[in-house]
Protein backbone atom coordinates (compact mmCIF):
# COMPACT_ATOMS: atom_id res chain seq x y z
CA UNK A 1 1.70 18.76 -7.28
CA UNK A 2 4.01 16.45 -5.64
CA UNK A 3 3.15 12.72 -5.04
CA UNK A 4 3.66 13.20 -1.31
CA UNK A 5 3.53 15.75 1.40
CA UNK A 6 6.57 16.95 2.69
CA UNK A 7 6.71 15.90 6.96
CA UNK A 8 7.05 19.89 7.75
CA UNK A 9 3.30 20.13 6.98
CA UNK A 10 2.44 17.65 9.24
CA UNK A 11 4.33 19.09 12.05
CA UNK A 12 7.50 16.61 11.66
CA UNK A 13 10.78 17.09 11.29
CA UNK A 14 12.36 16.98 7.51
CA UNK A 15 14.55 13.84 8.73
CA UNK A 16 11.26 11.83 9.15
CA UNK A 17 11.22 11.98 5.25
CA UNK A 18 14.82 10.54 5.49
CA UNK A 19 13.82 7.61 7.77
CA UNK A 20 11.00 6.85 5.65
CA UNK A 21 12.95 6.98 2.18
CA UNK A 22 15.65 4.40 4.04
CA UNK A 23 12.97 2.32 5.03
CA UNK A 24 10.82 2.28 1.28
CA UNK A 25 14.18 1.23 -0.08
CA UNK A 26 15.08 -1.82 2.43
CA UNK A 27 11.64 -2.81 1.50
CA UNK A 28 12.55 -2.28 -2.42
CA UNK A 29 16.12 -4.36 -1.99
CA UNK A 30 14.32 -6.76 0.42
CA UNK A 31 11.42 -7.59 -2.12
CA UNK A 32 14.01 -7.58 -5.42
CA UNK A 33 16.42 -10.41 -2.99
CA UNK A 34 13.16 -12.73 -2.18
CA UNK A 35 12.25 -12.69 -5.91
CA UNK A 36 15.96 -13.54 -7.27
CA UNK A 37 15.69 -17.14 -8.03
CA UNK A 38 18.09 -19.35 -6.11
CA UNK A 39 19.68 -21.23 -8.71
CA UNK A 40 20.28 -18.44 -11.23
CA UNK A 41 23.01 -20.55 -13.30
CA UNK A 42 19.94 -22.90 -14.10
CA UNK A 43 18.26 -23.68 -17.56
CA UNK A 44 14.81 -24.38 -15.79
CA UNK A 45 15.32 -20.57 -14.01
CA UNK A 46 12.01 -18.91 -13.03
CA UNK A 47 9.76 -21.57 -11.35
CA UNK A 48 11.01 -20.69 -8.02
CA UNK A 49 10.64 -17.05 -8.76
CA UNK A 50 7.27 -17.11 -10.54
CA UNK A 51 6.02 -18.88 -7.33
CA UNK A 52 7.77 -16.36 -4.99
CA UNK A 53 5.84 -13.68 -6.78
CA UNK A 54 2.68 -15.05 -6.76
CA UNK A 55 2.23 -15.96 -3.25
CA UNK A 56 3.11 -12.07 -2.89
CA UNK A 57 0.94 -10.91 -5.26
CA UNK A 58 -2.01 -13.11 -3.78
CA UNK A 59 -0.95 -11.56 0.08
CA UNK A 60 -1.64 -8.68 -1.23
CA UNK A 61 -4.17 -9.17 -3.22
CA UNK A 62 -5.70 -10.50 -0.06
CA UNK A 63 -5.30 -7.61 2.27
CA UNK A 64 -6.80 -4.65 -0.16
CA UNK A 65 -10.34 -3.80 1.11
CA UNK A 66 -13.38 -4.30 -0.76
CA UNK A 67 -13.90 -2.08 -4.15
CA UNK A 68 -16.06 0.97 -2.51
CA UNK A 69 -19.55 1.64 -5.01
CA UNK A 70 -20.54 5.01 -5.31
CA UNK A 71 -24.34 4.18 -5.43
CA UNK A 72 -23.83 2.78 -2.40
CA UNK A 73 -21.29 4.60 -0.68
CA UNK A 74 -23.68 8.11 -1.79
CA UNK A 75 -26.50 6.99 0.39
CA UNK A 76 -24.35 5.45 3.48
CA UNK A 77 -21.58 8.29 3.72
CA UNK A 78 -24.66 10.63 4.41
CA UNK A 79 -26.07 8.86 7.59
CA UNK A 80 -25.62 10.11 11.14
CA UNK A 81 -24.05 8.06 14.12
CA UNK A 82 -25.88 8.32 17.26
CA UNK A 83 -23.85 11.85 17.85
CA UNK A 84 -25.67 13.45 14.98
CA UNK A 85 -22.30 13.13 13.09
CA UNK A 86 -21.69 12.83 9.53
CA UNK A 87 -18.62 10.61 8.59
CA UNK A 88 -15.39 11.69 7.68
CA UNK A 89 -15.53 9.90 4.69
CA UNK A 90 -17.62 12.24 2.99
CA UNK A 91 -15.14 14.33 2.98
CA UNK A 92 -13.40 12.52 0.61
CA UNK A 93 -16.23 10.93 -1.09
């Protein structure tokens, strides 16, 4: 099975696919040119970098959601909202 869905399936044309394989690799080049360390020719070499990296790596460290328990995701996914509707989540859950 492939790692992603092809656009057709979602009703998109196959150049969407394009347009997001451009953009995946700007943000590949981008993130490789912020990481290069400035003064390359240097003995030091690295501090800049290793700082670079970790103040990425702690961004997005920062943004991922809190780790999901099943205990406790079991006995909220089943609840109803005031429609008598199950979540979507238990779909997936």
């Amino acid at each position: 099975m492939p790692d992603q869905d092809p656009p057709e399936i979602f009703g998109m044309h196959s150049n969407a696919d394009i347009a997001y394989q451009r953009n995946l690799s700007d943000l590949y080049c981008t993130i490789i040119l912020i990481t290069q360390s400035e003064d390359s020719g240097d003995d030091e070499g690295g501090s800049d970098t290793d700082k670079i990296v970790s103040d990425i790596i702690t961004n997005f460290l920062g943004t991922l959601p809190e780790l999901l328990l099943r205990s406790v995701a079991s006995k909220s996914v089943k609840e109803r909202n005031s429609d008598g509707m199950i979540s979507i989540y238990t779909t997936f859950l």
